[in-house]
N, C-alpha and C. Protein backbone atom coordinates (compact mmCIF):
# COMPACT_ATOMS: atom_id res chain seq x y z
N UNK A 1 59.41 180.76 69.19
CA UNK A 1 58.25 181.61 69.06
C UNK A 1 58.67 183.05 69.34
N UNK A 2 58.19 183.95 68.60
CA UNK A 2 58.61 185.29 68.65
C UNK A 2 57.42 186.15 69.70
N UNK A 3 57.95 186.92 70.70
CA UNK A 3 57.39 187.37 71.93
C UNK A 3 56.58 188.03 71.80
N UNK A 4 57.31 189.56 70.87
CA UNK A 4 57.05 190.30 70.56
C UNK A 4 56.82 191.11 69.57
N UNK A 5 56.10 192.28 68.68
CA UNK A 5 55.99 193.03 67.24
C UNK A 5 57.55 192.87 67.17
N UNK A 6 58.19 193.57 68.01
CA UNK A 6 59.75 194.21 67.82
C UNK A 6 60.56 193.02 67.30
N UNK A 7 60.02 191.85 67.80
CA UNK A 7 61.21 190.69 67.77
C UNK A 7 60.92 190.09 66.36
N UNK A 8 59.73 190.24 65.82
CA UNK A 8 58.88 189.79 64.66
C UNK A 8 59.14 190.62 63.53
N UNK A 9 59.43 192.23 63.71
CA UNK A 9 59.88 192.70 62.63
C UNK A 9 61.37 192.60 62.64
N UNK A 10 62.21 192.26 63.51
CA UNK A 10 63.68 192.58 63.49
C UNK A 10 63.68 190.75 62.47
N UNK A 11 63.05 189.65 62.85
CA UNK A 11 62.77 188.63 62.36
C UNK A 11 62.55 188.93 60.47
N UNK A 12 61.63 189.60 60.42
CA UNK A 12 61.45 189.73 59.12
C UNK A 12 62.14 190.22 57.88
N UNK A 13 62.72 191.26 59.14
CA UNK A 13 64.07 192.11 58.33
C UNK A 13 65.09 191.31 57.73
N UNK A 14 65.30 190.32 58.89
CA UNK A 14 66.75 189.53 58.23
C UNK A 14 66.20 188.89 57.45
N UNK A 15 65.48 188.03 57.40
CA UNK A 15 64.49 187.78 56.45
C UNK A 15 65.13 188.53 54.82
N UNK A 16 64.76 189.46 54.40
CA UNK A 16 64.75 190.51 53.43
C UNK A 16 65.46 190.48 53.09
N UNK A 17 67.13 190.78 54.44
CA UNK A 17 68.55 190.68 53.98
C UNK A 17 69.42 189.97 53.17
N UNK A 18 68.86 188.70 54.15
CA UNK A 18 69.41 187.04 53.39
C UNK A 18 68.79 187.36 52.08
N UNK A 19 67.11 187.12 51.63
CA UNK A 19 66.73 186.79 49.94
C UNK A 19 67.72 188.46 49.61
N UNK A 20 67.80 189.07 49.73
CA UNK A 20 68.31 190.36 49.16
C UNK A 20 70.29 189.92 48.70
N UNK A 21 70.53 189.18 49.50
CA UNK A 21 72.03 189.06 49.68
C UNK A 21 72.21 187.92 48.48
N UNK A 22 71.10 187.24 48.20
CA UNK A 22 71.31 185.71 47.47
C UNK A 22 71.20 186.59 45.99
N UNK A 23 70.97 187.06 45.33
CA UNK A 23 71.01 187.92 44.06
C UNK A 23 72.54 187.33 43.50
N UNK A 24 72.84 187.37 42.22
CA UNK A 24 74.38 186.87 42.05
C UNK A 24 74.65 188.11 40.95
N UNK A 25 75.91 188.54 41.81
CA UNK A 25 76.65 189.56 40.99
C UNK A 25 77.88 189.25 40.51
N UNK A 26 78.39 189.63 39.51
CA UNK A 26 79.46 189.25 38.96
C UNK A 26 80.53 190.52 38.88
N UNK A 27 82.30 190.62 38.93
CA UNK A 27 82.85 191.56 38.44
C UNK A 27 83.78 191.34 37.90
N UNK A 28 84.08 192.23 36.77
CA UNK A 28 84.96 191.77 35.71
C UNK A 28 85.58 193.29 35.51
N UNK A 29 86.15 193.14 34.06
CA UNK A 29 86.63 194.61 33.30
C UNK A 29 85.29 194.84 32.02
N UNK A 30 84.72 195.99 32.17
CA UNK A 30 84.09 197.28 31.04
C UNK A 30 85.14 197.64 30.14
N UNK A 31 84.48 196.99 29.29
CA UNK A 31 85.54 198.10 27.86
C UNK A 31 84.26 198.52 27.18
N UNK A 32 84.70 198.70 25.21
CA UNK A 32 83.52 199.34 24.90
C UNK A 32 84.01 198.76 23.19
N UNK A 33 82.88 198.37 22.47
CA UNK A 33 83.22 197.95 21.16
C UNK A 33 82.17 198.69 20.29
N UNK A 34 81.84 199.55 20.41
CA UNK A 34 81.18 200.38 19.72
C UNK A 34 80.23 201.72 20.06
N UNK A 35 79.78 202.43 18.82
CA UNK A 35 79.52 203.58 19.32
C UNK A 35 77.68 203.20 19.06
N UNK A 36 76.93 204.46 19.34
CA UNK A 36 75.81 204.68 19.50
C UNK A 36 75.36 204.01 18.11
N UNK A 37 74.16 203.25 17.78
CA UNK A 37 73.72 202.41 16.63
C UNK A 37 74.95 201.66 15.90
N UNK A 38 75.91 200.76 16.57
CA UNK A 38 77.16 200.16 16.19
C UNK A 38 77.35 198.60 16.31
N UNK A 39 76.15 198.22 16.99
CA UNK A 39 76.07 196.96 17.32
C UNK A 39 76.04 195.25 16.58
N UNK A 40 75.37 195.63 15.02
CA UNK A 40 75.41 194.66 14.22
C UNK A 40 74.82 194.39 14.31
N UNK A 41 74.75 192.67 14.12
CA UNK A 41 73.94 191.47 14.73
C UNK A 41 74.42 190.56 15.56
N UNK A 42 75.59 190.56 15.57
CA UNK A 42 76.44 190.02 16.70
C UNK A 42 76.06 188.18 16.49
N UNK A 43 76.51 187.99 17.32
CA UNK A 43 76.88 186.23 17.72
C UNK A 43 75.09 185.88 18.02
N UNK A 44 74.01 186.53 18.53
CA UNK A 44 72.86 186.56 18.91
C UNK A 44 71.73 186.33 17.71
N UNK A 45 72.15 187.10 16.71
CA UNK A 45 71.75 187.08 15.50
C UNK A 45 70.63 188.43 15.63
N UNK A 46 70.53 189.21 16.29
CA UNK A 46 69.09 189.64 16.68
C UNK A 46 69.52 191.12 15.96
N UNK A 47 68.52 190.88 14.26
CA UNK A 47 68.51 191.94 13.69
C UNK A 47 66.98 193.49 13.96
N UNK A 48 67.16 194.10 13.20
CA UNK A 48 65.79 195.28 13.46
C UNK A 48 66.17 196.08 14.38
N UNK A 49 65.66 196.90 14.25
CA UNK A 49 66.04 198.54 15.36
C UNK A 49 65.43 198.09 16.79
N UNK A 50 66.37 198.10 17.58
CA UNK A 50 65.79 197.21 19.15
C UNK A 50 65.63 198.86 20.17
N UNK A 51 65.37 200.48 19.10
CA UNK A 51 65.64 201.28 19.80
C UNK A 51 66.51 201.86 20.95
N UNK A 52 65.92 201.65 21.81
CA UNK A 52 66.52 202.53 23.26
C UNK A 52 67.90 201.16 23.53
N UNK A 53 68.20 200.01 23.02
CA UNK A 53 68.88 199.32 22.99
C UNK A 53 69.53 199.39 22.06
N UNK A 54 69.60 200.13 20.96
CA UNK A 54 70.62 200.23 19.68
C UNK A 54 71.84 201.14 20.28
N UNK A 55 71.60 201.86 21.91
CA UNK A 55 72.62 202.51 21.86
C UNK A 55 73.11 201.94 23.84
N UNK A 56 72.39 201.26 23.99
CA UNK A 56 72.78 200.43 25.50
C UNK A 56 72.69 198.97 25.07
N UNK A 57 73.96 198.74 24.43
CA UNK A 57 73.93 196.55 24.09
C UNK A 57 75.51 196.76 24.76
N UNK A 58 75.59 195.13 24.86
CA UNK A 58 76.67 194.30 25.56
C UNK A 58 77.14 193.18 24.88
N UNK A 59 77.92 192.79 25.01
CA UNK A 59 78.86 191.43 24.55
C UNK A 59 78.99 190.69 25.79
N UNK A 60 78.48 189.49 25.97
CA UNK A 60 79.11 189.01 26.79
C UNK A 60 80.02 188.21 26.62
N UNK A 61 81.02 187.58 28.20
CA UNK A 61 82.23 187.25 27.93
C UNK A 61 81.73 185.54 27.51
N UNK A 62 82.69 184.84 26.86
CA UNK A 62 82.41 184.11 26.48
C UNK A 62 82.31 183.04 27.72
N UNK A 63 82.32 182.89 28.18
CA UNK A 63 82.47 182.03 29.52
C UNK A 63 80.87 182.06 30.00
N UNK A 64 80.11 183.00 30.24
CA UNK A 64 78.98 183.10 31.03
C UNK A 64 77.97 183.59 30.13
N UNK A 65 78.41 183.60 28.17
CA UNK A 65 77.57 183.83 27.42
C UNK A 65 76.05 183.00 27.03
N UNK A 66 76.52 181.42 27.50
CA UNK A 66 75.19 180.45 26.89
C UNK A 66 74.16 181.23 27.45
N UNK A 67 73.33 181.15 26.98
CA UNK A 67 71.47 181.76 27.13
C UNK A 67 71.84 183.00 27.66
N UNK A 68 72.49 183.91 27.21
CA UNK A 68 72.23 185.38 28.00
C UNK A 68 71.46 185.70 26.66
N UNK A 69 71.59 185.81 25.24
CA UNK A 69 70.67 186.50 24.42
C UNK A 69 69.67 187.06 24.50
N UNK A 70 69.27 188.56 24.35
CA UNK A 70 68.42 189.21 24.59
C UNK A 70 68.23 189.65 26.33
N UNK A 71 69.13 188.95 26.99
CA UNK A 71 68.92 189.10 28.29
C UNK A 71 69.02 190.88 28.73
N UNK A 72 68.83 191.36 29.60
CA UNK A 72 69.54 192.52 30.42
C UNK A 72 70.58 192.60 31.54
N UNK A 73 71.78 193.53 31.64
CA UNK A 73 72.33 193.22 32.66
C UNK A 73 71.98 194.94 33.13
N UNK A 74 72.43 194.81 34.91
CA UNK A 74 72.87 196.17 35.07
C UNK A 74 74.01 196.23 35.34
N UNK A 75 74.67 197.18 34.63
CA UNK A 75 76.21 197.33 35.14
C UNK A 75 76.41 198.60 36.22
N UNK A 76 77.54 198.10 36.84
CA UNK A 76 78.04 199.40 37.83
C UNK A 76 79.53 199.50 37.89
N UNK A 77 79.68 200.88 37.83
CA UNK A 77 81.11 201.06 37.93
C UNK A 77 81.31 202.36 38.47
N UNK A 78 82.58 203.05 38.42
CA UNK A 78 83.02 204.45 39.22
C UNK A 78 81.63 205.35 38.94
N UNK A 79 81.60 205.11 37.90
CA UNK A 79 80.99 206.55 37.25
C UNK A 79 79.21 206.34 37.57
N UNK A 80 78.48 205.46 37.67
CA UNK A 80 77.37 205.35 38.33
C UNK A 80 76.74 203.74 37.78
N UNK A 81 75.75 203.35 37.35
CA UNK A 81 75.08 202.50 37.28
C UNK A 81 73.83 202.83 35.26
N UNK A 82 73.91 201.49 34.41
CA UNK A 82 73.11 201.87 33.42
C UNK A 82 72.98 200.20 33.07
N UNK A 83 71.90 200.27 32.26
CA UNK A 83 71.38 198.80 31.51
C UNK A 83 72.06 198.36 30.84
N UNK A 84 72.31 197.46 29.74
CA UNK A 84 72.71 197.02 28.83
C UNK A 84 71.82 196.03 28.45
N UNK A 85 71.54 195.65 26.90
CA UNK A 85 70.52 194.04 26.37
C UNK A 85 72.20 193.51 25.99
N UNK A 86 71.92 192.38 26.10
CA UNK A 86 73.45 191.16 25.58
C UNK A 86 72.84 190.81 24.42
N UNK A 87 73.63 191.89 23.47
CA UNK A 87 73.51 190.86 21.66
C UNK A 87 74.27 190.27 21.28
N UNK A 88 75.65 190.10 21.69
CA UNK A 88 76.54 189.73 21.35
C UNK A 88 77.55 188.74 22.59
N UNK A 89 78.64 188.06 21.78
CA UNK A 89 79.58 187.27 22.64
C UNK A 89 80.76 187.90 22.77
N UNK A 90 81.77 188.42 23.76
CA UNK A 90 83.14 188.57 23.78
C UNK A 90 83.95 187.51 23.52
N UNK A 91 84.82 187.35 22.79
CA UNK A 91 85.77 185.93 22.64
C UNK A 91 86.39 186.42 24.05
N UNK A 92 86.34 185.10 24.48
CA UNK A 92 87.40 184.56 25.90
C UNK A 92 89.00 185.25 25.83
N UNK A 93 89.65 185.34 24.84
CA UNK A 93 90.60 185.91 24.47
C UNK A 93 90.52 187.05 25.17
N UNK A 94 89.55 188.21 25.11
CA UNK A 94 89.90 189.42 25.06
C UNK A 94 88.48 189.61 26.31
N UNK A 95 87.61 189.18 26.45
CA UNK A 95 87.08 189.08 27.71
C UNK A 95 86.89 187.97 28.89
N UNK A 96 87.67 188.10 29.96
CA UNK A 96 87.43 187.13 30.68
C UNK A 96 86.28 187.11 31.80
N UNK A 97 86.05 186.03 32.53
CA UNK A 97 84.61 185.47 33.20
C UNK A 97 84.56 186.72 34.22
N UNK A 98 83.35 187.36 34.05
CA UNK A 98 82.44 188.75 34.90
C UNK A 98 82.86 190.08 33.87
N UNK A 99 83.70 189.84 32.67
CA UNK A 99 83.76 190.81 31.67
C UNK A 99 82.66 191.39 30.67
N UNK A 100 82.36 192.76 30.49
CA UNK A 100 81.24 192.69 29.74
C UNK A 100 82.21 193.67 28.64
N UNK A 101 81.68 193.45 27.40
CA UNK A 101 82.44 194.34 26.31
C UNK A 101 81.17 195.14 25.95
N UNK A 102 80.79 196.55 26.15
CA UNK A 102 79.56 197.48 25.70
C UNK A 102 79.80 198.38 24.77
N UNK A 103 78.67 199.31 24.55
CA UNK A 103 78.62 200.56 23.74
C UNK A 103 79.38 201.55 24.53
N UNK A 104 79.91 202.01 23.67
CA UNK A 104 80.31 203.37 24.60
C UNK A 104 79.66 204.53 25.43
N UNK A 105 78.26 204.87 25.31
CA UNK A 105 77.98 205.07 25.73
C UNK A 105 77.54 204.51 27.11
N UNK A 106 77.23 203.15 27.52
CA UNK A 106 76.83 202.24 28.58
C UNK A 106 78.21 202.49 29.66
N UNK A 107 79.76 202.57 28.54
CA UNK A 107 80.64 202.00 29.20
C UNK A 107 81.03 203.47 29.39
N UNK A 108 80.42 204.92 29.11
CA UNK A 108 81.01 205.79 29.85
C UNK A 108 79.83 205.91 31.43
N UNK A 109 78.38 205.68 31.21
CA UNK A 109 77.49 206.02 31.90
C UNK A 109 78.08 205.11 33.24
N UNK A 110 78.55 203.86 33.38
CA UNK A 110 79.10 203.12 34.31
C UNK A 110 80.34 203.41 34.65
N UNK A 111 81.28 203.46 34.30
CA UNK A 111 83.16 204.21 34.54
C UNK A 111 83.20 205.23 34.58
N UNK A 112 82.32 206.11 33.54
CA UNK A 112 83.02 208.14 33.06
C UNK A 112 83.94 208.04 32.36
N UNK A 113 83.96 206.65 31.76
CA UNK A 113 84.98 207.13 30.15
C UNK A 113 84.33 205.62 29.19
N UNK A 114 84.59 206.22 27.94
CA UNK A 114 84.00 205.86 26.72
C UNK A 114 85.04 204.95 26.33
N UNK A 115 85.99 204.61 26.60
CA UNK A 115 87.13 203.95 26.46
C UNK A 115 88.09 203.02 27.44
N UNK A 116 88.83 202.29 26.79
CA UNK A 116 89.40 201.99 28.13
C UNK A 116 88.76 200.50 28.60
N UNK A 117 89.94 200.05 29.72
CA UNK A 117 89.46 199.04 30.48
C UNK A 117 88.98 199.44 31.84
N UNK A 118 87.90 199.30 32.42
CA UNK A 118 87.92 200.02 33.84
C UNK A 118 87.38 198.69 34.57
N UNK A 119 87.11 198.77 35.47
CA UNK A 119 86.90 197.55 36.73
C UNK A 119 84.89 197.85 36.79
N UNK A 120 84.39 197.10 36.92
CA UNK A 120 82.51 197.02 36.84
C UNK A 120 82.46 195.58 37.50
N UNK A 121 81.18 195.89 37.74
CA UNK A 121 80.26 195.08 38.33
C UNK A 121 78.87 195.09 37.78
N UNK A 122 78.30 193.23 37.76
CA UNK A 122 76.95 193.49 36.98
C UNK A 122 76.17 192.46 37.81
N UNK A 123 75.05 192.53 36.96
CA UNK A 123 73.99 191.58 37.65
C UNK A 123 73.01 191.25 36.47
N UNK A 124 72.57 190.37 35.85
CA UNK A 124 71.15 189.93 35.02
C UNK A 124 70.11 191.07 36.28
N UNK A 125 68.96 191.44 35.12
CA UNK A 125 67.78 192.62 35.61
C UNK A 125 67.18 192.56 34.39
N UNK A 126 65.89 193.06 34.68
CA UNK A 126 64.58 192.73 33.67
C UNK A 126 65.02 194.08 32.75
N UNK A 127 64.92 193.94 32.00
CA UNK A 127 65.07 194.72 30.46
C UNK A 127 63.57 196.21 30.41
N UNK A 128 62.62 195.76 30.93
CA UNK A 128 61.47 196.93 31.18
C UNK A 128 61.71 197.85 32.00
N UNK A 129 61.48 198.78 32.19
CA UNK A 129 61.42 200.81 32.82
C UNK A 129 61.98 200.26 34.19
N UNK A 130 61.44 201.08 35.01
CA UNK A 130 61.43 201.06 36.20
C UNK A 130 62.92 201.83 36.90
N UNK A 131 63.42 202.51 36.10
CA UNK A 131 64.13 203.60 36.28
C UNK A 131 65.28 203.98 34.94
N UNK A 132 66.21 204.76 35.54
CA UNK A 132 67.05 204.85 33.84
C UNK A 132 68.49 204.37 34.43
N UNK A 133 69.51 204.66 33.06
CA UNK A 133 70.84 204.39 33.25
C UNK A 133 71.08 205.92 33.73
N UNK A 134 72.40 206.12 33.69
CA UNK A 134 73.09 207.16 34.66
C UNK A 134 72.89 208.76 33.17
N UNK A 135 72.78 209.53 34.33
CA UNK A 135 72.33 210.77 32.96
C UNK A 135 70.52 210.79 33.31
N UNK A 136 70.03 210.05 33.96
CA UNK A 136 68.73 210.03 33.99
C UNK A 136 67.89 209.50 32.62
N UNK A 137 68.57 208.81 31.88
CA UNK A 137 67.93 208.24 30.28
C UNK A 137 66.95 206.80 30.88
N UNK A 138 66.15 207.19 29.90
CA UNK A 138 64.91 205.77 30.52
C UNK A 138 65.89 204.21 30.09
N UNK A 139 65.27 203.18 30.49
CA UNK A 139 66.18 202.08 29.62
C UNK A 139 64.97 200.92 29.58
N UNK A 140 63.85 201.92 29.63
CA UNK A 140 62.52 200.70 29.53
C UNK A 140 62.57 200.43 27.81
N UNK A 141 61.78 199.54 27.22
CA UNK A 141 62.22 199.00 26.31
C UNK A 141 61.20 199.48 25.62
N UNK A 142 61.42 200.03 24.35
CA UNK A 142 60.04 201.28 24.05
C UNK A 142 59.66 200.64 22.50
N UNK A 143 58.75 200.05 22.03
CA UNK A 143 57.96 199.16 21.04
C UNK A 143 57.66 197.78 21.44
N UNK A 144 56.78 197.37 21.51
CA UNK A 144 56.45 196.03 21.68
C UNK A 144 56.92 195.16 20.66
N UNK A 145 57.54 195.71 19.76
CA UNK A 145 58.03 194.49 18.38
C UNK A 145 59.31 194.09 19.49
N UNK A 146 60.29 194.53 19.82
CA UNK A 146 61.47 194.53 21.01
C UNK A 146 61.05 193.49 21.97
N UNK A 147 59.86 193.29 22.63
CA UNK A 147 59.38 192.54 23.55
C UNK A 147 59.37 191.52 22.76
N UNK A 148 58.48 191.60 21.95
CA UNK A 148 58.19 190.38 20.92
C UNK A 148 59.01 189.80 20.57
N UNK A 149 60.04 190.19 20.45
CA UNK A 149 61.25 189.73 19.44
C UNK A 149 62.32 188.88 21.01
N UNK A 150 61.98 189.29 21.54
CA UNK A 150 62.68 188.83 22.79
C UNK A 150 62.20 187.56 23.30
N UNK A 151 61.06 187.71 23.53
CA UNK A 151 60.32 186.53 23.62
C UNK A 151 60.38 185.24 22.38
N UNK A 152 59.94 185.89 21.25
CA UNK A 152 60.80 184.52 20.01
C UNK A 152 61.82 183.99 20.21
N UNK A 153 62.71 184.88 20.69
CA UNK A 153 64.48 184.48 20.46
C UNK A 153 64.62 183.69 22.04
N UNK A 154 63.80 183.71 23.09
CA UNK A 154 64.11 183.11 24.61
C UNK A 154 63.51 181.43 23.84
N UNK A 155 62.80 181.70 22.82
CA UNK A 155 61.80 179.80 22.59
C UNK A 155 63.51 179.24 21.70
N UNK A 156 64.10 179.79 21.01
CA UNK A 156 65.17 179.16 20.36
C UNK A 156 66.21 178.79 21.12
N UNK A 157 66.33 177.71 20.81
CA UNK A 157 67.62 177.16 21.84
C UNK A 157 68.65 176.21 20.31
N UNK A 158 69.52 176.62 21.21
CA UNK A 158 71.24 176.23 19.98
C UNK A 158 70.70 174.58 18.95
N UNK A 159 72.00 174.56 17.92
CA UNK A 159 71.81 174.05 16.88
C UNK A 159 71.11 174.63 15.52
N UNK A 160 70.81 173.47 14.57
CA UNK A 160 70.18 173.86 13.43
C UNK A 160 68.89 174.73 13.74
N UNK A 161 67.97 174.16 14.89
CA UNK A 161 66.54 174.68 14.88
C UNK A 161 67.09 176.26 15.49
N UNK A 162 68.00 176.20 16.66
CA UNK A 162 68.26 177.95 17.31
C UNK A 162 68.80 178.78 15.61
N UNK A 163 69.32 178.24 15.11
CA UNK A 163 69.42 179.20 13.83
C UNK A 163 68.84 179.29 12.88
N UNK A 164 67.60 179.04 12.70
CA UNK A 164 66.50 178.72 12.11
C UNK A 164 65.21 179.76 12.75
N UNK A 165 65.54 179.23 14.09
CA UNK A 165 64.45 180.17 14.59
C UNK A 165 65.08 181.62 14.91
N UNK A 166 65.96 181.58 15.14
CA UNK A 166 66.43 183.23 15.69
C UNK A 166 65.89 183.89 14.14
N UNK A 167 66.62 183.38 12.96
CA UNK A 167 65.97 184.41 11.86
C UNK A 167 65.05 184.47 10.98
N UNK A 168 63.84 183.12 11.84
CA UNK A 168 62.59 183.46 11.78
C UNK A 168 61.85 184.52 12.33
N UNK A 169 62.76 184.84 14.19
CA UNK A 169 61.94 185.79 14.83
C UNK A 169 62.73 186.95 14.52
N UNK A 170 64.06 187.34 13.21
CA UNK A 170 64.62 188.89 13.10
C UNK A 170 63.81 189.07 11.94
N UNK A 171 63.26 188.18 11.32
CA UNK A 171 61.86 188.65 9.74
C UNK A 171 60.89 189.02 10.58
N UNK A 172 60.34 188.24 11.26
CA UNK A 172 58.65 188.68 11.75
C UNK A 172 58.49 189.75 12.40
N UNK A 173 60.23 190.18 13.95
CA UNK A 173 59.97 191.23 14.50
C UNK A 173 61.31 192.07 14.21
């Protein structure tokens, strides 16, 4: 039984720490496979202008790629902290497990260079506002067709029907 306020908030705190500490981060190597609107359709299939994401997307490594599609990560590295959406897969070859392959722009806003292999750190994070990548740029997700389209592509799961439905939901959104 806790005595006192003092003993009850120092209680609560750790509290906070622990769920705060359980979050799972991953670190790998940042490179960069393309420039600003360079992304394709990638391994994801996810066609249409995804905006403020045509110039912050990711590859993930093939190892920790199943169900990231459409996901968000945040990356961090020397150079500060920015979003990325995962449209794409890195082959295992050339990215290994906590590797993300990005835009160049993502992969200078996190390192401070547009090139290159540099050392990062990431985490899965919700894809909507709630602050920007580095430079102060928003990375909330700006048209609701983007939402929409995110949401179609989370109901498709692999095989004939996941490729069926992914480019049911790149016609509609």
């Amino acid at each position: 039984m806790l005595s006192t306020p003092a003993a009850l908030v120092r209680s609560i705190l750790a509290g906070l720490v622990l769920l705060v500490a359980t979050v799972d981060a991953y670190s790998g190597v940042g490179t960069a496979y393309g420039r600003d609107g360079g992304r394709g359709s990638g391994a994801c299939g996810i066609g249409g202008n995804l905006g403020h994401w045509e110039n912050y997307y990711a590859a993930m490594n093939g190892a920790q790629y199943g169900g990231s599609c459409g996901k968000c990560l945040k990356v961090c590295g020397a150079g500060g902290c920015t979003v990325v959406m995962v449209v794409d897969m890195c082959p295992s070859q050339y990215c290994g497990h906590g590797s993300v392959d990005m835009s160049s722009r993502a992969l200078k806003e996190s390192t401070g260079y547009d090139w290159d292999r540099k050392p990062i750190s990431w985490s899965f994070t919700s894809c909507g506002g709630g602050g920007g990548g580095g430079g102060g740029s928003s990375y909330s997700n700006s048209g609701g067709s983007s939402k929409k389209l995110k949401k179609c592509l989370k109901k498709c799961k692999g095989g004939r029907k996941g490729k069926s439905c992914r480019k049911y939901c790149n016609k509609k959104y």
